[in-house]
Protein backbone atom coordinates (compact mmCIF):
# COMPACT_ATOMS: atom_id res chain seq x y z
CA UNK A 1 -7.51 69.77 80.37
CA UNK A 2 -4.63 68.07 79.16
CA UNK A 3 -4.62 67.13 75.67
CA UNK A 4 -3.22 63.59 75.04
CA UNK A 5 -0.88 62.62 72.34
CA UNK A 6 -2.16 59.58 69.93
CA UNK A 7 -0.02 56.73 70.33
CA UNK A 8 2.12 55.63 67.21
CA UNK A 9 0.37 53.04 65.46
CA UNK A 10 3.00 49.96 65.76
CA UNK A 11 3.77 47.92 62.77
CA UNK A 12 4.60 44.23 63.27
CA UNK A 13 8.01 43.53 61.64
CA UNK A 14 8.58 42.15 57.74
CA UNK A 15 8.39 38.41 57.31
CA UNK A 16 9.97 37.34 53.86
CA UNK A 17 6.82 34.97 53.36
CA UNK A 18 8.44 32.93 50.92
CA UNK A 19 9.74 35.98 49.15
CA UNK A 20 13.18 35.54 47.11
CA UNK A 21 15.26 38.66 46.51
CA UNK A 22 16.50 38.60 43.87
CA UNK A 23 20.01 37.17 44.24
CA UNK A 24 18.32 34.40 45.24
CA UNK A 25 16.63 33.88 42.45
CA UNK A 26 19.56 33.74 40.24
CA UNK A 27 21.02 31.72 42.71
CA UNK A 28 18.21 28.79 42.20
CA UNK A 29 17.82 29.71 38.40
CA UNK A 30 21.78 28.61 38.23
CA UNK A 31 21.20 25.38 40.38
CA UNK A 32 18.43 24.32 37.94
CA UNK A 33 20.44 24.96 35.12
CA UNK A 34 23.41 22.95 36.70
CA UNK A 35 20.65 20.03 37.38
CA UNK A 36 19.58 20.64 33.56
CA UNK A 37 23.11 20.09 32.23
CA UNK A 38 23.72 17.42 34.48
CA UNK A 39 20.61 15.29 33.36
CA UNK A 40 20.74 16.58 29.75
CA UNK A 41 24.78 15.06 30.24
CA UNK A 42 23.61 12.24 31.77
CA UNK A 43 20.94 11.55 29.15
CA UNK A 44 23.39 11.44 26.40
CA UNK A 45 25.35 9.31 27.88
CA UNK A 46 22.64 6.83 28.14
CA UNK A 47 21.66 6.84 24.84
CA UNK A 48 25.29 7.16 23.41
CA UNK A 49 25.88 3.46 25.90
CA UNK A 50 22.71 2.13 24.19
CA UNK A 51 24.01 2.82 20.77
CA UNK A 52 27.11 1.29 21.25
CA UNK A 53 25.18 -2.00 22.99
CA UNK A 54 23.23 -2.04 19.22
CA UNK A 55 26.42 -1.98 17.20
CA UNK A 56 28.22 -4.72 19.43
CA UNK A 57 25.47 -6.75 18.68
CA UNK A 58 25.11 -5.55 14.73
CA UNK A 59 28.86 -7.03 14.79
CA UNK A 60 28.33 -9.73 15.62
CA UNK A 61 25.60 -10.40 13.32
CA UNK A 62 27.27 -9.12 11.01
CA UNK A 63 30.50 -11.60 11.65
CA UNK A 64 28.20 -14.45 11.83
CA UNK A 65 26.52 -13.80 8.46
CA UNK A 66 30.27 -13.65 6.91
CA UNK A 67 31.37 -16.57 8.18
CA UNK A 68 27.90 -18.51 7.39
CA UNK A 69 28.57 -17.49 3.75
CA UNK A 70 31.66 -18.79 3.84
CA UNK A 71 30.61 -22.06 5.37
CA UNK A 72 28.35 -22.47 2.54
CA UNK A 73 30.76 -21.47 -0.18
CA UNK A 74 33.70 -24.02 0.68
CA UNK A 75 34.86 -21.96 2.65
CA UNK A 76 35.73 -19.41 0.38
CA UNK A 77 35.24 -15.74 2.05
CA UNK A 78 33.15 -13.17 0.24
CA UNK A 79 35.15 -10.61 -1.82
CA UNK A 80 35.04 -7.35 0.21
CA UNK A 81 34.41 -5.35 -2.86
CA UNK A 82 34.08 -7.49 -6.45
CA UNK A 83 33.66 -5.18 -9.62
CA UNK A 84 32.85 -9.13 -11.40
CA UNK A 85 29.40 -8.98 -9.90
CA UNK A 86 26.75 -7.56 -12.27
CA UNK A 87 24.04 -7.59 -10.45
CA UNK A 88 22.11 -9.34 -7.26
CA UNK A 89 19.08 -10.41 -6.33
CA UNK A 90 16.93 -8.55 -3.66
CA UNK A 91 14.51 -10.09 -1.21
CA UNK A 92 11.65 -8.29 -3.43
CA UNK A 93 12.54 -10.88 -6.20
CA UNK A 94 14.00 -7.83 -8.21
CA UNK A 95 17.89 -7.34 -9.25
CA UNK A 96 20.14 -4.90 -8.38
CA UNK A 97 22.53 -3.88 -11.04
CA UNK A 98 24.94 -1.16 -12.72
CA UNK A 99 27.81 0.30 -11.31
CA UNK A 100 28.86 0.19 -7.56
CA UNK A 101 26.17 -1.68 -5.45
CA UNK A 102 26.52 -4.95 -6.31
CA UNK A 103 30.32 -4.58 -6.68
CA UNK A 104 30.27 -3.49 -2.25
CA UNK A 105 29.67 -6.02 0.22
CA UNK A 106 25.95 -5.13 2.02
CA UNK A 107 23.72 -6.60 -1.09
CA UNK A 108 25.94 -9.65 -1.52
CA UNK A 109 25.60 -10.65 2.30
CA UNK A 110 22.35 -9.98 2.11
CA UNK A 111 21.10 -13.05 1.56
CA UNK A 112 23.00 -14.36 4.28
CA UNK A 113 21.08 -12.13 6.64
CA UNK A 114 17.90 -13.33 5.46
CA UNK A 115 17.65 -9.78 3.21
CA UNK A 116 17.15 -8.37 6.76
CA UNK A 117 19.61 -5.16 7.14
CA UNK A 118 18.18 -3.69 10.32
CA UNK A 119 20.29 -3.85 13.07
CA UNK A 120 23.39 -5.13 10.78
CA UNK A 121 23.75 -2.77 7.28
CA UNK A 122 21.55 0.08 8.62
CA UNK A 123 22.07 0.23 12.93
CA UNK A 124 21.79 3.53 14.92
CA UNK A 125 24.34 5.42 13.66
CA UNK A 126 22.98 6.12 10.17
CA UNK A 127 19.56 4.43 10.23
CA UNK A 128 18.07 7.68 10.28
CA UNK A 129 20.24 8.83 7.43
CA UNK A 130 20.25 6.29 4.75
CA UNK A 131 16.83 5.86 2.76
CA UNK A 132 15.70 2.17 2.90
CA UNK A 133 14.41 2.29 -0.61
CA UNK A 134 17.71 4.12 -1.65
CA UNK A 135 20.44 1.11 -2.84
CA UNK A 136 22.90 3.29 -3.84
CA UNK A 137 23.08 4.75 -0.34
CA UNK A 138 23.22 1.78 1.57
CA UNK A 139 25.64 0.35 -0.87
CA UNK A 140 27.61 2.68 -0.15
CA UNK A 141 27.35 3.66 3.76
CA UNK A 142 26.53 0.15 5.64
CA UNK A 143 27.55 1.09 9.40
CA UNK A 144 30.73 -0.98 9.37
CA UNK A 145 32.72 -1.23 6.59
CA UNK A 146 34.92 -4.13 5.25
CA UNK A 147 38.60 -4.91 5.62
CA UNK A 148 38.70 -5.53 1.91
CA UNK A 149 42.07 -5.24 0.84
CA UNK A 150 42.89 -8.48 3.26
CA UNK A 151 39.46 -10.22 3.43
CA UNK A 152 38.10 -11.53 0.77
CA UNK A 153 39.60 -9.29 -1.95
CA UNK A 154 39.72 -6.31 -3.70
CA UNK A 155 38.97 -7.53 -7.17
CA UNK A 156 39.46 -5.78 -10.39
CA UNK A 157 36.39 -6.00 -13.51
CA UNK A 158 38.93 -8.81 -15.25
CA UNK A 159 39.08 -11.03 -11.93
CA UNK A 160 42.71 -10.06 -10.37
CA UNK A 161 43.36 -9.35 -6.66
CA UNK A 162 45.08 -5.85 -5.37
CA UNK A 163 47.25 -8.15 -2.65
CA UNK A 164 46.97 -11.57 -3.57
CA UNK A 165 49.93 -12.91 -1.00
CA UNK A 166 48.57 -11.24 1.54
CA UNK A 167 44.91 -11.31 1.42
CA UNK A 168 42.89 -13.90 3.48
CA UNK A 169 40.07 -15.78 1.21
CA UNK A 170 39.34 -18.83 2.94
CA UNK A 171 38.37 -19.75 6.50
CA UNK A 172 41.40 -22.67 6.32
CA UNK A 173 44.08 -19.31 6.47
CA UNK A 174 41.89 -17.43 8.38
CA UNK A 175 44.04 -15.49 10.93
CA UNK A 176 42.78 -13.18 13.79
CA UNK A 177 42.22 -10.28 12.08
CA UNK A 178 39.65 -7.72 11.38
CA UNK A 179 36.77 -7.84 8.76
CA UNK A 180 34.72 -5.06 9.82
CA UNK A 181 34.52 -1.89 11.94
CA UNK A 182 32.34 0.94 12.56
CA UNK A 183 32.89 3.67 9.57
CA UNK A 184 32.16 6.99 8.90
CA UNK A 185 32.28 9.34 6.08
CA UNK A 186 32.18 13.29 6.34
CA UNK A 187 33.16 15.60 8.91
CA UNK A 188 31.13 17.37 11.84
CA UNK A 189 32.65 20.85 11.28
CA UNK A 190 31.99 20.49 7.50
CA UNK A 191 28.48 18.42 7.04
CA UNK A 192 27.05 16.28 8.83
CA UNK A 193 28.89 13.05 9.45
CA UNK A 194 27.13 10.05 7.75
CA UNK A 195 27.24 6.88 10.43
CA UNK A 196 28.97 4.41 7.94
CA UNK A 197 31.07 3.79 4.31
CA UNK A 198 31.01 0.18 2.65
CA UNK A 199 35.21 0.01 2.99
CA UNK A 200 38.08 0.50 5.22
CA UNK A 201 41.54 0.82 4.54
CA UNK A 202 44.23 0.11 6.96
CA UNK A 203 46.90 2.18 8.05
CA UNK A 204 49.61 0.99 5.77
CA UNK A 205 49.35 -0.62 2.11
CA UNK A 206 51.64 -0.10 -0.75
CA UNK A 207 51.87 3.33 1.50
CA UNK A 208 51.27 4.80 4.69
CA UNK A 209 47.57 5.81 4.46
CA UNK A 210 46.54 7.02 7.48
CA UNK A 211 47.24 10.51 9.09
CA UNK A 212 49.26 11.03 12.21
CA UNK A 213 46.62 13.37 13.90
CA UNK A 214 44.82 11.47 17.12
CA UNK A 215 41.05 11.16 17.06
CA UNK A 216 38.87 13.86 17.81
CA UNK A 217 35.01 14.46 16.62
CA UNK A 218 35.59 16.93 13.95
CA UNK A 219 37.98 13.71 12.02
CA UNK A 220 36.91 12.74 8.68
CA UNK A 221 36.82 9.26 9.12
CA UNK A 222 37.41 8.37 5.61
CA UNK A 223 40.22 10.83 5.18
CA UNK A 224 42.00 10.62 8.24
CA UNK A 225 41.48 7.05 9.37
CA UNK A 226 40.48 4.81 6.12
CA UNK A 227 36.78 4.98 7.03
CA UNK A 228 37.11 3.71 10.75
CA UNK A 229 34.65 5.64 12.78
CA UNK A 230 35.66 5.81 16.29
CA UNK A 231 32.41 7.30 17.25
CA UNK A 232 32.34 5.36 21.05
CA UNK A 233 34.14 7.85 23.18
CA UNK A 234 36.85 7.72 20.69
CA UNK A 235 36.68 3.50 20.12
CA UNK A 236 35.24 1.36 17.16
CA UNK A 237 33.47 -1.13 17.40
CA UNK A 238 35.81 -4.38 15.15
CA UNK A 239 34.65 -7.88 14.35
CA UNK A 240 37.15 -10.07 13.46
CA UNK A 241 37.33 -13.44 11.57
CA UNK A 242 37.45 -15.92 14.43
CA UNK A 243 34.07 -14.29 15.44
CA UNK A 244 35.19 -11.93 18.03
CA UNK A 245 34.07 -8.28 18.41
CA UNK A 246 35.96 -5.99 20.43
CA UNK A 247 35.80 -1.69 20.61
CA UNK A 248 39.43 -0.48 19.57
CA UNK A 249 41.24 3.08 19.88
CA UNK A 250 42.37 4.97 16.42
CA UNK A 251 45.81 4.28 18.08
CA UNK A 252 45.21 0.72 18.84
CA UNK A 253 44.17 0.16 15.33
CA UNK A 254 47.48 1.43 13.82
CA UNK A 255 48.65 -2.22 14.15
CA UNK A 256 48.91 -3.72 10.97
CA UNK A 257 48.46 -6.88 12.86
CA UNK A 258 45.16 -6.18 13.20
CA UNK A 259 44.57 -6.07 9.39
CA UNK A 260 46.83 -8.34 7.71
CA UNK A 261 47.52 -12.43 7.95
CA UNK A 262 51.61 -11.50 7.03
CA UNK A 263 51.76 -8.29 9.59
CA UNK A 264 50.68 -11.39 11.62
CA UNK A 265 53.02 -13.53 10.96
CA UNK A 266 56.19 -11.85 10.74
CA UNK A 267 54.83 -9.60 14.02
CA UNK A 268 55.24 -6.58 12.29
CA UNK A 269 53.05 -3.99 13.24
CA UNK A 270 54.22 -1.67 10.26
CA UNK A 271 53.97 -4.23 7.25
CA UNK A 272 53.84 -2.93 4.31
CA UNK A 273 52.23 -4.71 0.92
CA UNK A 274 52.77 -5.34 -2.52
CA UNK A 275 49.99 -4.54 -4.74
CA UNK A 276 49.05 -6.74 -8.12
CA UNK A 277 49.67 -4.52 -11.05
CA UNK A 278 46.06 -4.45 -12.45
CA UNK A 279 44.09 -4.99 -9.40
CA UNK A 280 41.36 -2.69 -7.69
CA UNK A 281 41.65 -0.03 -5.87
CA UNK A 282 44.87 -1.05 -4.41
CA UNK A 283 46.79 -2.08 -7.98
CA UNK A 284 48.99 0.12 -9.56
């Protein structure tokens, strides 16, 4: 009897069923993080283009409250920093006085603004930052600052002007020029970099006063550029006197035409001033 042999069992071949190995895996776990970055990229720049769309229109409120003051004051400009002022009313009937915070713009154009600083004093760069109950603070870091050696005045405690022949103080010599511009103060590899100081100061003065480094996002806006944040893919955001706003480069602002009525006039984009002995901050 012959003995057969049992067959060998056949087993159907592997399928991957949806299995990954495991290169495969990686390879997916990199495409999602390569989708991640780009949407996380993306993202930013969305909110970074909707920031900038606030401040434009924070300019130009705040441009239109300068001018309105003016308008009602004979035309006389408001002093961009005025250590005459004691004190100012605030819209909760109570007065803000001593020291700095009535001497800085915000709390004297206040009133102009209907004592509403949203979205003109406090915007997105340092609303988050500043405390609204804290005066000192937003004295001192409204999101643009003022061109206040050449609009309006720098003006000492006994009433004299740091650049009196070249300051512009009235809307009947009011020359294209700026009056504010988004501002900064602190550095990002340092501390964190507040979104806004109550002054700028322009490239030249009695002195060249800005450094020759270009614009990156560790500058210290106050040190390095007078307090001109270019925080907009390396523009600020300026308003100028004839009611214009426009975003400018570091480098584009290093034209003293932008700043002063005489760089103006004699075209000279490196003017230099002559500071009142006894003035403010800019009198020797």
């Amino acid at each position: 009897m012959t003995q057969s042999t049992p067959e060998t069992k056949q087993f159907p071949p592997r399928t991957r069923d949806g299995a990954f190995t495991l290169i495969e895996a990686m390879v997916s776990v990199g495409i999602l993080a390569i989708m991640f970055a780009l949407g996380s990229v993306g993202y930013s720049k969305v909110i970074k283009n909707g920031e900038k769309a606030s401040e434009l229109q924070a300019a130009k409120s705040l441009i239109g409250a300068y001018t309105s003051a003016a308008a009602e004051n004979g035309g006389q400009f408001l002093p961009g920093y005025d250590r005459t002022v004691q004190s100012v009313s605030w819209r909760d009937g109570r007065s803000i006085s001593g020291g700095p915070p009535p001497n800085r713009y915000p709390f004297r154009l206040a009133e102009y603004m209907n004592y509403d600083l949203d979205g003109s004093i406090l915007t997105s760069a340092n609303k988050k930052q500043i405390d609204p109950e804290d005066t000192y603070s937003i004295s001192c870091f409204p999101a643009f600052g003022i061109n206040y050696y050449y609009v309006g005045g720098d003006i000492s405690s006994s009433g004299k002007v740091s650049f009196p022949k070249d300051v512009v103080m009235n809307q009947a010599k009011a020359a294209g020029i700026i009056a504010f511009a988004t501002a900064g103060y602190g550095a990002l590899n340092d501390k964190e970099r507040i979104g806004g100081y109550c002054i700028l100061t322009p490239p030249n003065a009695f002195n060249s006063l800005w450094t020759n480094k270009k614009w990156s996002e560790d500058s210290e806006p106050s040190q390095d550029f007078g307090g001109v944040d270019a925080r907009y893919n390396g523009q600020a955001i300026c308003a100028f006197l004839d009611g214009s706003v426009r975003a400018l480069t570091i480098d584009e602002l290093r034209d003293m035409r932008l700043w002063n009525r005489n760089a103006k006039l004699t075209n000279n984009p490196n003017y230099m001033a002559t500071p009142e002995t006894g003035g403010g901050r800019g009198g020797r």
